[in-house]
N, C-alpha and C. Protein backbone atom coordinates (compact mmCIF):
# COMPACT_ATOMS: atom_id res chain seq x y z
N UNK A 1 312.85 167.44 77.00
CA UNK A 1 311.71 167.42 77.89
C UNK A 1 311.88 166.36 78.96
N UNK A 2 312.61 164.96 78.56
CA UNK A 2 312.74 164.06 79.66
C UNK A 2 313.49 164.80 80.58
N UNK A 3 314.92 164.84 80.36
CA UNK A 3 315.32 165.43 81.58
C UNK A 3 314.70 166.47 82.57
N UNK A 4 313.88 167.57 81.93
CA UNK A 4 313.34 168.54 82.54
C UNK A 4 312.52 168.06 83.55
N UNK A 5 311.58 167.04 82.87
CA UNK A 5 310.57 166.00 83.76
C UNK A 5 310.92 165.50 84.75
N UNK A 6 312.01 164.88 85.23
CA UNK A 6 312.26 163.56 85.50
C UNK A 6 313.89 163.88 86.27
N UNK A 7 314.09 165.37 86.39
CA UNK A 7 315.05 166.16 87.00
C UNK A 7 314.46 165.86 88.67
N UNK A 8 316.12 166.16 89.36
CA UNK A 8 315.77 166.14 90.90
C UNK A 8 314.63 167.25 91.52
N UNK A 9 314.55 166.93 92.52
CA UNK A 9 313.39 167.84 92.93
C UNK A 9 312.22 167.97 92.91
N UNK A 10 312.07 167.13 91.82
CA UNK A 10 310.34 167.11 91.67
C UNK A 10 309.87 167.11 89.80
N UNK A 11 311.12 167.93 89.56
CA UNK A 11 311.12 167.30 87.85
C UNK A 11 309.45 168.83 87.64
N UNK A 12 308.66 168.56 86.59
CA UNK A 12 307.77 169.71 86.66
C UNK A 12 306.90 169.95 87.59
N UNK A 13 306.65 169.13 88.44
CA UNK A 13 306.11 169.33 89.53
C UNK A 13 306.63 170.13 90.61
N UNK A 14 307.52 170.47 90.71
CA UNK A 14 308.19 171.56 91.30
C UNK A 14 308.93 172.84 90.83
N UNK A 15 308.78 172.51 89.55
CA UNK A 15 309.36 173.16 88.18
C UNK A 15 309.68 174.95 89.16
N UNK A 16 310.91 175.56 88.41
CA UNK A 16 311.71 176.57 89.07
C UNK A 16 311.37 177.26 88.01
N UNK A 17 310.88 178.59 88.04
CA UNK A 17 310.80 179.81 87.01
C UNK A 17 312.12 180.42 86.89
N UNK A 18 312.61 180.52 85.68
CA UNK A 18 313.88 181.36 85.17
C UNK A 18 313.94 182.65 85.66
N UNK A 19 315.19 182.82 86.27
CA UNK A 19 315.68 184.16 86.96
C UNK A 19 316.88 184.78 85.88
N UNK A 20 316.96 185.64 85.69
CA UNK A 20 317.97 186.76 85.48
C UNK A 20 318.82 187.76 85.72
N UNK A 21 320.33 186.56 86.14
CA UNK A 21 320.99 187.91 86.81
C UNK A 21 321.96 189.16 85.65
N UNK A 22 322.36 190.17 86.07
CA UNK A 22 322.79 191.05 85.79
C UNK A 22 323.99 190.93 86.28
N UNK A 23 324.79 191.15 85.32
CA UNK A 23 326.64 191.53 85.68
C UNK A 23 325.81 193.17 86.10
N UNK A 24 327.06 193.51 87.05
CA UNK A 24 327.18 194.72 87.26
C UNK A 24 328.68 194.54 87.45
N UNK A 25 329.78 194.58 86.90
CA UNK A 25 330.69 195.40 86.31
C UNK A 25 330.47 195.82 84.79
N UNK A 26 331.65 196.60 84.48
CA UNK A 26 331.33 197.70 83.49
C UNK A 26 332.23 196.74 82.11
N UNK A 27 332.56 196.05 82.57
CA UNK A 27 333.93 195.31 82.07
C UNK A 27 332.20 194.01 81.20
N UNK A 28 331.33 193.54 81.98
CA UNK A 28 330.60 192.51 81.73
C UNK A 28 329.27 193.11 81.54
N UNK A 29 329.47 194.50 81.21
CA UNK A 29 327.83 195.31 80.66
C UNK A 29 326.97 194.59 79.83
N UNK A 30 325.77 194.31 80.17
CA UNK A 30 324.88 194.16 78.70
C UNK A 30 324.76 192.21 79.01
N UNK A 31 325.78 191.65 80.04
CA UNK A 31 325.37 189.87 80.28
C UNK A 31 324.72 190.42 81.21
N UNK A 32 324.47 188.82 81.03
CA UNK A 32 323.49 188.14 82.40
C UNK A 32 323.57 186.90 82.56
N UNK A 33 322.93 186.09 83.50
CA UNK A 33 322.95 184.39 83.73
C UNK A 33 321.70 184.13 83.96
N UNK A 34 321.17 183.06 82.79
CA UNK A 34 319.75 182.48 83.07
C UNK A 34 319.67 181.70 84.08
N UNK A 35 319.05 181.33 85.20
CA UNK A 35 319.27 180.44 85.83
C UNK A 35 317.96 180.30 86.95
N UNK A 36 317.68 178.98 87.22
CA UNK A 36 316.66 178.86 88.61
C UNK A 36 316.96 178.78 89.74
N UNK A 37 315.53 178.73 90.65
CA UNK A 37 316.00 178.57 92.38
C UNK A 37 316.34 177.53 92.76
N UNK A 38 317.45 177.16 93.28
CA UNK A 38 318.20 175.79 93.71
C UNK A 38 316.99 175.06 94.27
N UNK A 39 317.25 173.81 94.13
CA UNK A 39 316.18 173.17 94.63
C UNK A 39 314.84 173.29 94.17
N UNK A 40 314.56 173.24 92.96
CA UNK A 40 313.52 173.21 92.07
C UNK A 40 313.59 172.37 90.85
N UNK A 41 312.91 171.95 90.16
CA UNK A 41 312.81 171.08 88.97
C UNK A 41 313.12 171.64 87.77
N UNK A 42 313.04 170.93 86.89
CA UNK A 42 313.12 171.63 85.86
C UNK A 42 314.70 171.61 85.59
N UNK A 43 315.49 172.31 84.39
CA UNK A 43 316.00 172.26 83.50
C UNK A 43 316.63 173.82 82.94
N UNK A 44 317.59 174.33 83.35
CA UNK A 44 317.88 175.39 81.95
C UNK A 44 319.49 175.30 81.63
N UNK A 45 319.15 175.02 80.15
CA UNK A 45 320.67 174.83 79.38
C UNK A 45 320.36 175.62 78.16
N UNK A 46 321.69 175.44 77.49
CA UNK A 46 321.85 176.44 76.44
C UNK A 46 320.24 175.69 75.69
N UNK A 47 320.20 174.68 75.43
CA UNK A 47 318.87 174.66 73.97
C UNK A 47 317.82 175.24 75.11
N UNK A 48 317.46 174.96 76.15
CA UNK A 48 315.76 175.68 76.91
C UNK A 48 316.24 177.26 76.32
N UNK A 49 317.34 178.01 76.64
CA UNK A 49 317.22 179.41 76.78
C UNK A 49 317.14 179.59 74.92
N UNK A 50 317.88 178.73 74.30
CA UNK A 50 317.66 179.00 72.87
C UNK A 50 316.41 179.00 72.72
N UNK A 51 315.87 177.81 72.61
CA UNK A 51 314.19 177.67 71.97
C UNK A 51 312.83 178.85 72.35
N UNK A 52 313.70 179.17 73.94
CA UNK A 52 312.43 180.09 74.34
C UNK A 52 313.00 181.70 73.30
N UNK A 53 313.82 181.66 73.15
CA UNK A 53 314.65 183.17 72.36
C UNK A 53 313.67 182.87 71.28
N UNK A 54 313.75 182.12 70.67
CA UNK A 54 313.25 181.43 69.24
C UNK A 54 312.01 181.64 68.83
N UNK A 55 311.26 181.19 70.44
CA UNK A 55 309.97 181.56 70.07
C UNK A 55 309.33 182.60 70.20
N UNK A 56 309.90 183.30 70.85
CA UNK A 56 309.43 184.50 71.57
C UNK A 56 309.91 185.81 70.30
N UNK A 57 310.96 186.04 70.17
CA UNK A 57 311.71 187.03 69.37
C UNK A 57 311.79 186.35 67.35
N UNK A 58 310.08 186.69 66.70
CA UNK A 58 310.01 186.74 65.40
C UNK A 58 311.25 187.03 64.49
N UNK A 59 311.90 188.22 64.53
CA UNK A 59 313.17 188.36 63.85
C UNK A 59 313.86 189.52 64.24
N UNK A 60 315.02 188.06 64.70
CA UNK A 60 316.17 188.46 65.29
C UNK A 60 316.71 189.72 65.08
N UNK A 61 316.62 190.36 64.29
CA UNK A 61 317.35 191.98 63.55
C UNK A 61 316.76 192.96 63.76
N UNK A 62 315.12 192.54 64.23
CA UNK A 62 314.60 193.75 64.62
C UNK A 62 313.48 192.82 65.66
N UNK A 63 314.15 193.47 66.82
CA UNK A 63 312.88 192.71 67.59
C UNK A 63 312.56 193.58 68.24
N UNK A 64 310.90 194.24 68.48
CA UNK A 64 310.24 195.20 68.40
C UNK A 64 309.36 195.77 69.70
N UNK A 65 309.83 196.02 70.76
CA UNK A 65 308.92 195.55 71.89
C UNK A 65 308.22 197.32 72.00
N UNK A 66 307.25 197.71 72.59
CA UNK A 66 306.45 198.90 73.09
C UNK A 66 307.38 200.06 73.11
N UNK A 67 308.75 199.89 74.35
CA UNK A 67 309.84 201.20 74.45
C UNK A 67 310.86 200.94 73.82
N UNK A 68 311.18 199.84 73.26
CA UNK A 68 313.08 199.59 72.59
C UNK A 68 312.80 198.45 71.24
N UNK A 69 313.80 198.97 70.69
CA UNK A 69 313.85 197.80 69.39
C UNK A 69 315.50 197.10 69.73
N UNK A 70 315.21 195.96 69.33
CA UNK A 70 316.80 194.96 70.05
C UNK A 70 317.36 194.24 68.47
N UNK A 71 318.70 194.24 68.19
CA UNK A 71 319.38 193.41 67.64
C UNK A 71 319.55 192.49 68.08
N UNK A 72 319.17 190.99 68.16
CA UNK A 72 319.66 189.93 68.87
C UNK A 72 320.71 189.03 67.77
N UNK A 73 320.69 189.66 66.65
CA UNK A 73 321.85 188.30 65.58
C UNK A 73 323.14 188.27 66.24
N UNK A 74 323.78 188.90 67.32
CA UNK A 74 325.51 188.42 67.67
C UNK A 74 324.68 188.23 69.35
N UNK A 75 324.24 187.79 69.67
CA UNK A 75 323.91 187.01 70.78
C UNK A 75 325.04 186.00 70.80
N UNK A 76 325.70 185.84 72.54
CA UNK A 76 326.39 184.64 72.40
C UNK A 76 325.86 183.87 73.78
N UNK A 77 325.67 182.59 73.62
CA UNK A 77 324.50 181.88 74.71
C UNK A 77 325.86 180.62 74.82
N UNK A 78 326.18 180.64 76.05
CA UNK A 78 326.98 179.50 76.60
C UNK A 78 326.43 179.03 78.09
N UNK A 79 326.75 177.64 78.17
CA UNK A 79 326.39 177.49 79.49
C UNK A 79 327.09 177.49 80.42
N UNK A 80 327.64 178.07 81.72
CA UNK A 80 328.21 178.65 82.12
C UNK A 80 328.53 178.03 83.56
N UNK A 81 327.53 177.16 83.93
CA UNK A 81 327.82 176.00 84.70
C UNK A 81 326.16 175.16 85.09
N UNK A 82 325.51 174.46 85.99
CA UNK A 82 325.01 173.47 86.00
C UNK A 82 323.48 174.17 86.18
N UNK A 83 322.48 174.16 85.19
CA UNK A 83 321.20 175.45 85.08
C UNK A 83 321.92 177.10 85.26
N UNK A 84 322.95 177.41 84.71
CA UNK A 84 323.00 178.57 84.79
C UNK A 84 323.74 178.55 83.12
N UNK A 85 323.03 179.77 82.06
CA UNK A 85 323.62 179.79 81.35
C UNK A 85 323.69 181.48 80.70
């Protein structure tokens, strides 16, 4: 939480909402990169994107949403360079 706070930019006061990009090759189907708008506060590394998985998704083996049910147990979460993971 300190760092998130107390990050350039403004720290939560400027705090950056998590974006999600999409690979589009066929070779990198099914990733993506968590990541915010440059120049915003805030924080995302592998533990932010873990904890929010954590809290959000009850159990992992069957996670249950309105149109799709998801396996998340072989999830692999690396960080991939500086808020992008």
């Amino acid at each position: 939480w300190w760092r998130a706070a107390h990050s350039l930019h403004g720290g939560w006061s400027n705090g950056g909402f998590p974006v999600a990009e999409f690979a589009r090759s066929a070779a990198a189907r099914g990733s993506f990169v968590v990541t915010k708008p440059p120049r915003t506060g805030g924080c995302v590394t592998r533990g932010t994107v873990l904890e929010q998985m954590l809290y959000e998704i009850g159990d992992p083996a069957d996670y249950a949403l309105p149109d799709v049910r998801c396996d998340w147990r072989h999830v692999e979460v690396d960080e991939v360079g500086v808020d992008r993971v």
